[in-house]
PDB file of N, CA and C in Angstrom:
ATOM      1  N   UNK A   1      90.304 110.564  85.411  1.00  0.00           N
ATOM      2  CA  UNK A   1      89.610 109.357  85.805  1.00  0.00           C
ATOM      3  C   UNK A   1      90.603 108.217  86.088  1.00  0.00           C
ATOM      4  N   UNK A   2      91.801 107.725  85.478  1.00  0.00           N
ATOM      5  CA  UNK A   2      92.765 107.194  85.095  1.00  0.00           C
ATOM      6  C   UNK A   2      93.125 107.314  86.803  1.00  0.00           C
ATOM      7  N   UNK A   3      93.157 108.266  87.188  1.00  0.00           N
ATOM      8  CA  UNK A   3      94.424 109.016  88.242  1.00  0.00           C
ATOM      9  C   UNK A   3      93.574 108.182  89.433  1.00  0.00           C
ATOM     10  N   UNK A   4      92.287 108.385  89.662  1.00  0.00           N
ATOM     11  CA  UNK A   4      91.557 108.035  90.863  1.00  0.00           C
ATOM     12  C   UNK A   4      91.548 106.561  90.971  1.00  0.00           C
ATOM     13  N   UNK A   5      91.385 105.859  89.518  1.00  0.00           N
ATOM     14  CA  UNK A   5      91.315 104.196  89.863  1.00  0.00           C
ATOM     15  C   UNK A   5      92.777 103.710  90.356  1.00  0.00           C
ATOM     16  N   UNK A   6      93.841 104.438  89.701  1.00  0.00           N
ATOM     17  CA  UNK A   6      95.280 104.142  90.236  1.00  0.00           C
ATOM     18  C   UNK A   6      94.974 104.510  91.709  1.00  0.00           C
ATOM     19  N   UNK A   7      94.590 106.058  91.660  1.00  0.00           N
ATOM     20  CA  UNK A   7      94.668 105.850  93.620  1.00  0.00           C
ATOM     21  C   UNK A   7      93.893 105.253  94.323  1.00  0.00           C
ATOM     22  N   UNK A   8      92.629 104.457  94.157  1.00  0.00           N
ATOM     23  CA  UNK A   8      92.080 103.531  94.853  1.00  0.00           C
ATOM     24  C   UNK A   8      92.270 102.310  94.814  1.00  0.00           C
ATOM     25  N   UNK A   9      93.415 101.425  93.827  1.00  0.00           N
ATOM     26  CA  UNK A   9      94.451 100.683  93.597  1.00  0.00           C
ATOM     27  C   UNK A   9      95.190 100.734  94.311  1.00  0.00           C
ATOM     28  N   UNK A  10      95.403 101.765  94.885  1.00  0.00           N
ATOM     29  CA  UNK A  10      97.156 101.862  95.814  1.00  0.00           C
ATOM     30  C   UNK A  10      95.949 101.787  97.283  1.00  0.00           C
ATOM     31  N   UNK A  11      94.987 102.434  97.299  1.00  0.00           N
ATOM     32  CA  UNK A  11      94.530 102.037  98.766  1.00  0.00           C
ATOM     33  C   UNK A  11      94.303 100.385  98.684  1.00  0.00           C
ATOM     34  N   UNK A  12      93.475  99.922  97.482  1.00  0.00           N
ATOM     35  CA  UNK A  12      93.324  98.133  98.268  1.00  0.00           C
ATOM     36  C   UNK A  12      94.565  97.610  98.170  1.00  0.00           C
ATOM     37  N   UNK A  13      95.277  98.177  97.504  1.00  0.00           N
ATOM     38  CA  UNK A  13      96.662  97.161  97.674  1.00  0.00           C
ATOM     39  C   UNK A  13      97.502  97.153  99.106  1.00  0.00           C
ATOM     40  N   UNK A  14      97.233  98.861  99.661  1.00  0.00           N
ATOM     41  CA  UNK A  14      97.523  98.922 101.540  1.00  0.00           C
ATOM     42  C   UNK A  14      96.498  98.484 102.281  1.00  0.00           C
ATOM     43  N   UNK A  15      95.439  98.061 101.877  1.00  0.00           N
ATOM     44  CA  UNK A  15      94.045  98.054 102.825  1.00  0.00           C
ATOM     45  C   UNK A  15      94.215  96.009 102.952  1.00  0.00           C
ATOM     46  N   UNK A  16      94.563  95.390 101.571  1.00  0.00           N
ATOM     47  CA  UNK A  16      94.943  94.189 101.757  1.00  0.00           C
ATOM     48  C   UNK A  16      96.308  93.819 102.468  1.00  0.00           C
ATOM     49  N   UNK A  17      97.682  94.293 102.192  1.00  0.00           N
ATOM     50  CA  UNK A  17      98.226  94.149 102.963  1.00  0.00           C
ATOM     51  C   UNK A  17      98.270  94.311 104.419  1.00  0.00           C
ATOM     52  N   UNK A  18      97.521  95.567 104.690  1.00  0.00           N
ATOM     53  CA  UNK A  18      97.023  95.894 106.495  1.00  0.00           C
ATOM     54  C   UNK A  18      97.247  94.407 106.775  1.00  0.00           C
ATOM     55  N   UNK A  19      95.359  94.015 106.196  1.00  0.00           N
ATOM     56  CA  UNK A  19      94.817  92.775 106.975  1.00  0.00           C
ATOM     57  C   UNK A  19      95.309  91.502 107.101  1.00  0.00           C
ATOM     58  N   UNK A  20      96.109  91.054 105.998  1.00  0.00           N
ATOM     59  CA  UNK A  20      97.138  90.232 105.972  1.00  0.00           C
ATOM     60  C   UNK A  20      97.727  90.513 106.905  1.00  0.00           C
ATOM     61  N   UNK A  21      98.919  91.483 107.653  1.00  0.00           N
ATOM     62  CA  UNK A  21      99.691  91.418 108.392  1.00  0.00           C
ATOM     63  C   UNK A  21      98.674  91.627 109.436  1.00  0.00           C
ATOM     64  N   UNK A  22      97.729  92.108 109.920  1.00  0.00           N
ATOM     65  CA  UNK A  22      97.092  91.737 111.105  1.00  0.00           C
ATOM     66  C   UNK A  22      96.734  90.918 111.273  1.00  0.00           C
ATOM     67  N   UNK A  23      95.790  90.047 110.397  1.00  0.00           N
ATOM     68  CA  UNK A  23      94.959  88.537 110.441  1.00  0.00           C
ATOM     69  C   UNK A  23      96.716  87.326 110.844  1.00  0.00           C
ATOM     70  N   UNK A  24      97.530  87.527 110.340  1.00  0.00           N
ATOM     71  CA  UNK A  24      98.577  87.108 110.497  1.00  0.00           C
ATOM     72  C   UNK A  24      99.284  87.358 112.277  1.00  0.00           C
ATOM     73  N   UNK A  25      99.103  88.474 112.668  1.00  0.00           N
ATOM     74  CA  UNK A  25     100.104  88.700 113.701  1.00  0.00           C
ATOM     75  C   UNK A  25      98.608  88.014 114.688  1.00  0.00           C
ATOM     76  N   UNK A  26      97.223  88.133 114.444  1.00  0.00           N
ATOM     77  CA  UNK A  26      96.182  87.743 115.400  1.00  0.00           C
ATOM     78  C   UNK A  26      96.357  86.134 115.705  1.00  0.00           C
ATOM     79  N   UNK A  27      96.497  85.873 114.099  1.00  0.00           N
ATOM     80  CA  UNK A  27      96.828  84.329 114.281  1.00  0.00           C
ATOM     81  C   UNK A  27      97.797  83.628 115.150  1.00  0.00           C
ATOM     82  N   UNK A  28      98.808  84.080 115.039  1.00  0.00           N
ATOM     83  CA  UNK A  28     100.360  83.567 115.655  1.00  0.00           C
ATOM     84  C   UNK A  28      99.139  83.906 117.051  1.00  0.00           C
ATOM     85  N   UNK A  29      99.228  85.139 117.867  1.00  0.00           N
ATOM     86  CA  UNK A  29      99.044  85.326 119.201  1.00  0.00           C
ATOM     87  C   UNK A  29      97.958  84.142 119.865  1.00  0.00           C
ATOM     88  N   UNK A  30      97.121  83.703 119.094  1.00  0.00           N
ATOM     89  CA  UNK A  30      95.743  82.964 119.403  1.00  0.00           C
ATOM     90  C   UNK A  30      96.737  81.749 119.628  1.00  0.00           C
ATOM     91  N   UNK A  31      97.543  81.210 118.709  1.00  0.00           N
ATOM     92  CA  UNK A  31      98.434  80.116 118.576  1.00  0.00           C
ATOM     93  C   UNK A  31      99.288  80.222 120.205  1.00  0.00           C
ATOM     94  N   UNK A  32      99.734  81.112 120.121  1.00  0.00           N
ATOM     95  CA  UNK A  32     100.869  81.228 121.870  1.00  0.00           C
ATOM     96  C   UNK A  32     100.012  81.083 123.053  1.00  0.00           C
ATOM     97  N   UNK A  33      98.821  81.749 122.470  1.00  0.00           N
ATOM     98  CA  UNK A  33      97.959  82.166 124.388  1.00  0.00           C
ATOM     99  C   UNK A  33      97.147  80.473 123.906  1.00  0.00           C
ATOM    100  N   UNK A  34      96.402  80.357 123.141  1.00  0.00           N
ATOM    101  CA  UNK A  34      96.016  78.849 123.064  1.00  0.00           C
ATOM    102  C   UNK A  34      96.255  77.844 122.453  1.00  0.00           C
ATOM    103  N   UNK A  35      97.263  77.212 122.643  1.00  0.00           N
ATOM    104  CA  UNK A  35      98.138  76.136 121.953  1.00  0.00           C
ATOM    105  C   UNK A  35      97.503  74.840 121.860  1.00  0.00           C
ATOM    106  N   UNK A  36      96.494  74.725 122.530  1.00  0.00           N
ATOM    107  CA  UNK A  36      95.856  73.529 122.805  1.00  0.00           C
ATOM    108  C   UNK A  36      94.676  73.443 122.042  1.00  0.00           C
ATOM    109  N   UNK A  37      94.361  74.468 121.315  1.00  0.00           N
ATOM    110  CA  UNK A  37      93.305  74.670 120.272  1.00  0.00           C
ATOM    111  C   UNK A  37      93.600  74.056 119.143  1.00  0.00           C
ATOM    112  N   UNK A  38      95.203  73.833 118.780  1.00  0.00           N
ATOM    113  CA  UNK A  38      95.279  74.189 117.102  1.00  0.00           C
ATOM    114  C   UNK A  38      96.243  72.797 117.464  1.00  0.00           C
ATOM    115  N   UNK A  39      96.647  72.105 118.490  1.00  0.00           N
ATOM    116  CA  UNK A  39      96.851  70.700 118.045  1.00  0.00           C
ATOM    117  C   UNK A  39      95.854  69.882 117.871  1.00  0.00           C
ATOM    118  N   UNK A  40      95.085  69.678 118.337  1.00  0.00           N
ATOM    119  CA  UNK A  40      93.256  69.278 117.525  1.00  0.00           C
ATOM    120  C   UNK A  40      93.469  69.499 116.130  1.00  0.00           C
ATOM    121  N   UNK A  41      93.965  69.833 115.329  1.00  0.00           N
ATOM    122  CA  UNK A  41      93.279  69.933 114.003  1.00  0.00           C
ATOM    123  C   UNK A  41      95.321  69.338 113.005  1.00  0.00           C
ATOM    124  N   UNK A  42      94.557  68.649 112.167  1.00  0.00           N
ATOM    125  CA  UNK A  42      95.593  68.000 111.314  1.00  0.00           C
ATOM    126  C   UNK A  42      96.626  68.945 110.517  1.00  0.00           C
ATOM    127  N   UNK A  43      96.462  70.113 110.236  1.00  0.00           N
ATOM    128  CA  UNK A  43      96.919  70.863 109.626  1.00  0.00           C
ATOM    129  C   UNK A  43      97.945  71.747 110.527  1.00  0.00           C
ATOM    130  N   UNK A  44      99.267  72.553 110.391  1.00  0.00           N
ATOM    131  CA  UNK A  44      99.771  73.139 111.257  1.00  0.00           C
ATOM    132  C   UNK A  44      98.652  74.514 111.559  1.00  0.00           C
ATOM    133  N   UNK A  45      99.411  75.452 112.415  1.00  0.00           N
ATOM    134  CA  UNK A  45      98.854  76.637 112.997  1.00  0.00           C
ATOM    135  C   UNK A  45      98.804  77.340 111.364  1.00  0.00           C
ATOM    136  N   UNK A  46     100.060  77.623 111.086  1.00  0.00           N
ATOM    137  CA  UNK A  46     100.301  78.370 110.032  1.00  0.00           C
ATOM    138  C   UNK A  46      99.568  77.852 108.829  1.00  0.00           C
ATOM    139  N   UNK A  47      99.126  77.196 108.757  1.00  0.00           N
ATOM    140  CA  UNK A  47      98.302  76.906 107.136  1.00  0.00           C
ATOM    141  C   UNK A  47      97.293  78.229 106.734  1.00  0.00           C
ATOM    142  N   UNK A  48      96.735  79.229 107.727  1.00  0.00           N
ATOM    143  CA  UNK A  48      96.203  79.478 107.591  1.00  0.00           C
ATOM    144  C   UNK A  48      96.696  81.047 106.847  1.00  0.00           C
ATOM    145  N   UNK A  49      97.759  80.995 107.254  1.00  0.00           N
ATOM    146  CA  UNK A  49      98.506  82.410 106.954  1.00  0.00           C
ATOM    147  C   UNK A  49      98.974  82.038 105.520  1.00  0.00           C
ATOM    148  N   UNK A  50      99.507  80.642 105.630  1.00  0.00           N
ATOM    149  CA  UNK A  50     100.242  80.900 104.051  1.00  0.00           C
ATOM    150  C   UNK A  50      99.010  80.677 102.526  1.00  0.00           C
ATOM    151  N   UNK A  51      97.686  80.024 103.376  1.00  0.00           N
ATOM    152  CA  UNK A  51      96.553  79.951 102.345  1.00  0.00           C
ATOM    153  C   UNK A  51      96.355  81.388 101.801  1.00  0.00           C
ATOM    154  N   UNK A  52      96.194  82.434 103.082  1.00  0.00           N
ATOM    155  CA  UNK A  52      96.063  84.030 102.546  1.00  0.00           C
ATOM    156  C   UNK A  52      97.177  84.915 102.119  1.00  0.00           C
ATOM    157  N   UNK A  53      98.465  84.306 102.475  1.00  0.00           N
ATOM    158  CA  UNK A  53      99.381  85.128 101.384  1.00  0.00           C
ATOM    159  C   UNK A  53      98.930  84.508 100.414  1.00  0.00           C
ATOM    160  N   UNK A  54      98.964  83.471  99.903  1.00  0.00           N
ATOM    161  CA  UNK A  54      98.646  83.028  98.827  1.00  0.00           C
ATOM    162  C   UNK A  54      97.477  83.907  97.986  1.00  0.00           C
ATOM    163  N   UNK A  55      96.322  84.006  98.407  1.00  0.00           N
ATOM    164  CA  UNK A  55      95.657  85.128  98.288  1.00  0.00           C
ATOM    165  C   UNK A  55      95.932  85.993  97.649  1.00  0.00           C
ATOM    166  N   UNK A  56      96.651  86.548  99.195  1.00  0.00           N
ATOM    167  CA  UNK A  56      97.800  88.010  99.011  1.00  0.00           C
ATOM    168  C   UNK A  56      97.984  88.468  97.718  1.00  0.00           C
ATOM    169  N   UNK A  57      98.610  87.288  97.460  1.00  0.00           N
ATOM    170  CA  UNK A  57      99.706  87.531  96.082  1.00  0.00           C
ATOM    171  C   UNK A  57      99.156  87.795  94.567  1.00  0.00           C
ATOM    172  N   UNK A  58      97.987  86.811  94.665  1.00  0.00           N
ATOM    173  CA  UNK A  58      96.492  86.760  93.621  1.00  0.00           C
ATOM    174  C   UNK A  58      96.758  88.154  93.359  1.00  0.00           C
ATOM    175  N   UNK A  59      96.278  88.524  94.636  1.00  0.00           N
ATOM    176  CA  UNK A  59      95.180  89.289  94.300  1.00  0.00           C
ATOM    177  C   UNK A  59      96.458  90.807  93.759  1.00  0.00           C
ATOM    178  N   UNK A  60      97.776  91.213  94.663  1.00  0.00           N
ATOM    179  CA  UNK A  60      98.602  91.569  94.504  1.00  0.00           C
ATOM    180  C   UNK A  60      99.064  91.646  92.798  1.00  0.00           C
ATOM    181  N   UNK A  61      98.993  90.604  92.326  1.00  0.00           N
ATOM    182  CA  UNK A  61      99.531  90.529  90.698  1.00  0.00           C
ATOM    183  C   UNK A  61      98.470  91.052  89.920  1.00  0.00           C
ATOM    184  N   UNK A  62      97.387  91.045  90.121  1.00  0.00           N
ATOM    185  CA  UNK A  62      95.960  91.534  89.442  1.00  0.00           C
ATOM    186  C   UNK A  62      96.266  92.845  89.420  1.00  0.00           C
ATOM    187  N   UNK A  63      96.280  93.704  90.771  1.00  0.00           N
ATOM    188  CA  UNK A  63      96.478  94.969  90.825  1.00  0.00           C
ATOM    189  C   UNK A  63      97.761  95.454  90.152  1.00  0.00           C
ATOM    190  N   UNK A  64      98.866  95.263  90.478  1.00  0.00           N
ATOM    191  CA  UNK A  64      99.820  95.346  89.713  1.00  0.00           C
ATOM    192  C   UNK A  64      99.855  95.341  87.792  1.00  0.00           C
ATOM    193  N   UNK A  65      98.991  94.599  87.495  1.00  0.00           N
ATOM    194  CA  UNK A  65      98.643  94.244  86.219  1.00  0.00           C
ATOM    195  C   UNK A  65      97.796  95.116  85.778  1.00  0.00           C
ATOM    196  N   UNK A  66      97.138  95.539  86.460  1.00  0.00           N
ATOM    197  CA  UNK A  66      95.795  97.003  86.226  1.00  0.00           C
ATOM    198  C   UNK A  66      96.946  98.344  86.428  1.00  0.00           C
ATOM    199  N   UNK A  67      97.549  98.360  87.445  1.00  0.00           N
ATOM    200  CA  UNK A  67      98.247  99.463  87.124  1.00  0.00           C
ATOM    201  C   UNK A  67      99.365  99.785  86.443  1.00  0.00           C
ATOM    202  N   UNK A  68      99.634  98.242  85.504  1.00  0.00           N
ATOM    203  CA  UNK A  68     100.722  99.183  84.589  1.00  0.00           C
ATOM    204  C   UNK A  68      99.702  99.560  83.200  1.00  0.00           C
ATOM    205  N   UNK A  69      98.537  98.753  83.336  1.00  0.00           N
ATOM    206  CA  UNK A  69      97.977  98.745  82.012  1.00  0.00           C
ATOM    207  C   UNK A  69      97.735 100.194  81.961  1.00  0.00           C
ATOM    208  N   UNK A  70      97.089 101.114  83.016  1.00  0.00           N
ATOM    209  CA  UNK A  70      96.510 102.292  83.385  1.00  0.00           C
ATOM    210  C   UNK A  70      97.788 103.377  83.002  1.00  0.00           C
ATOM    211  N   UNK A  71      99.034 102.900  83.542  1.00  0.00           N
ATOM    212  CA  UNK A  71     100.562 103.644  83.480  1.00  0.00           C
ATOM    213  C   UNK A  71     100.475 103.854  81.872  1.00  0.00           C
ATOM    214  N   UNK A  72     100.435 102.919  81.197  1.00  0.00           N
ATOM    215  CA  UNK A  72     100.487 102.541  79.366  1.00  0.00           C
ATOM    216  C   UNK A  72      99.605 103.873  78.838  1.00  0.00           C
ATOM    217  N   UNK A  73      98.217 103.653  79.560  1.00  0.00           N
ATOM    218  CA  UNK A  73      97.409 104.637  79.002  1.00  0.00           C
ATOM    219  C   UNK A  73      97.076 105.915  79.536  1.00  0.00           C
ATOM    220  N   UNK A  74      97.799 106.501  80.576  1.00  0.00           N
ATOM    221  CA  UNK A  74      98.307 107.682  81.071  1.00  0.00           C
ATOM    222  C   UNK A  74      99.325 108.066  79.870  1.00  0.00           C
ATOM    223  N   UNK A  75     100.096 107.873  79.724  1.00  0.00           N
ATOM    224  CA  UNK A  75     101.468 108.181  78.949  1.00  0.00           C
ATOM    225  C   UNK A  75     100.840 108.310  77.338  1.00  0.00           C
ATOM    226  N   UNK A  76      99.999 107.887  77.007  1.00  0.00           N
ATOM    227  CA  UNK A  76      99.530 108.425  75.582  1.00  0.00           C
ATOM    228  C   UNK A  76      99.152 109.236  75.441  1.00  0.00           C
TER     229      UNK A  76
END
């Protein structure tokens, strides 16, 4: 049981990074092809990328934190 939550751990931890680096590379492109969108608004282009690494990282340390606890109780 142990084994499956670790491996569906390792999928959201690739399934979040995916979208991060896509929502990220979509962003920049929207930014190049329409530049005239995102000077309208007070904030740079990028705020939006570093709000969801930020995220990222949340959510990144949580998982990380579940899977050593899981590692601890494998090994007993």
């Amino acid at each position: 049981m142990l084994k499956k939550i670790n491996s569906f751990i390792n999928i959201l931890i690739g399934g979040f990074i995916g979208a991060f680096i896509g929502g990220s590379i979509f962003r920049y492109l929207d930014y190049k092809n329409y530049p005239e969108l995102f000077v309208m608004q007070s904030a740079p282009w990028y705020t939006g990328i570093q709000i969801s690494g930020i995220a990222l990282i949340v959510v990144l340390i949580i998982c990380v934190l579940i899977k050593i606890i899981i590692r601890k109780k494998m090994n007993r």
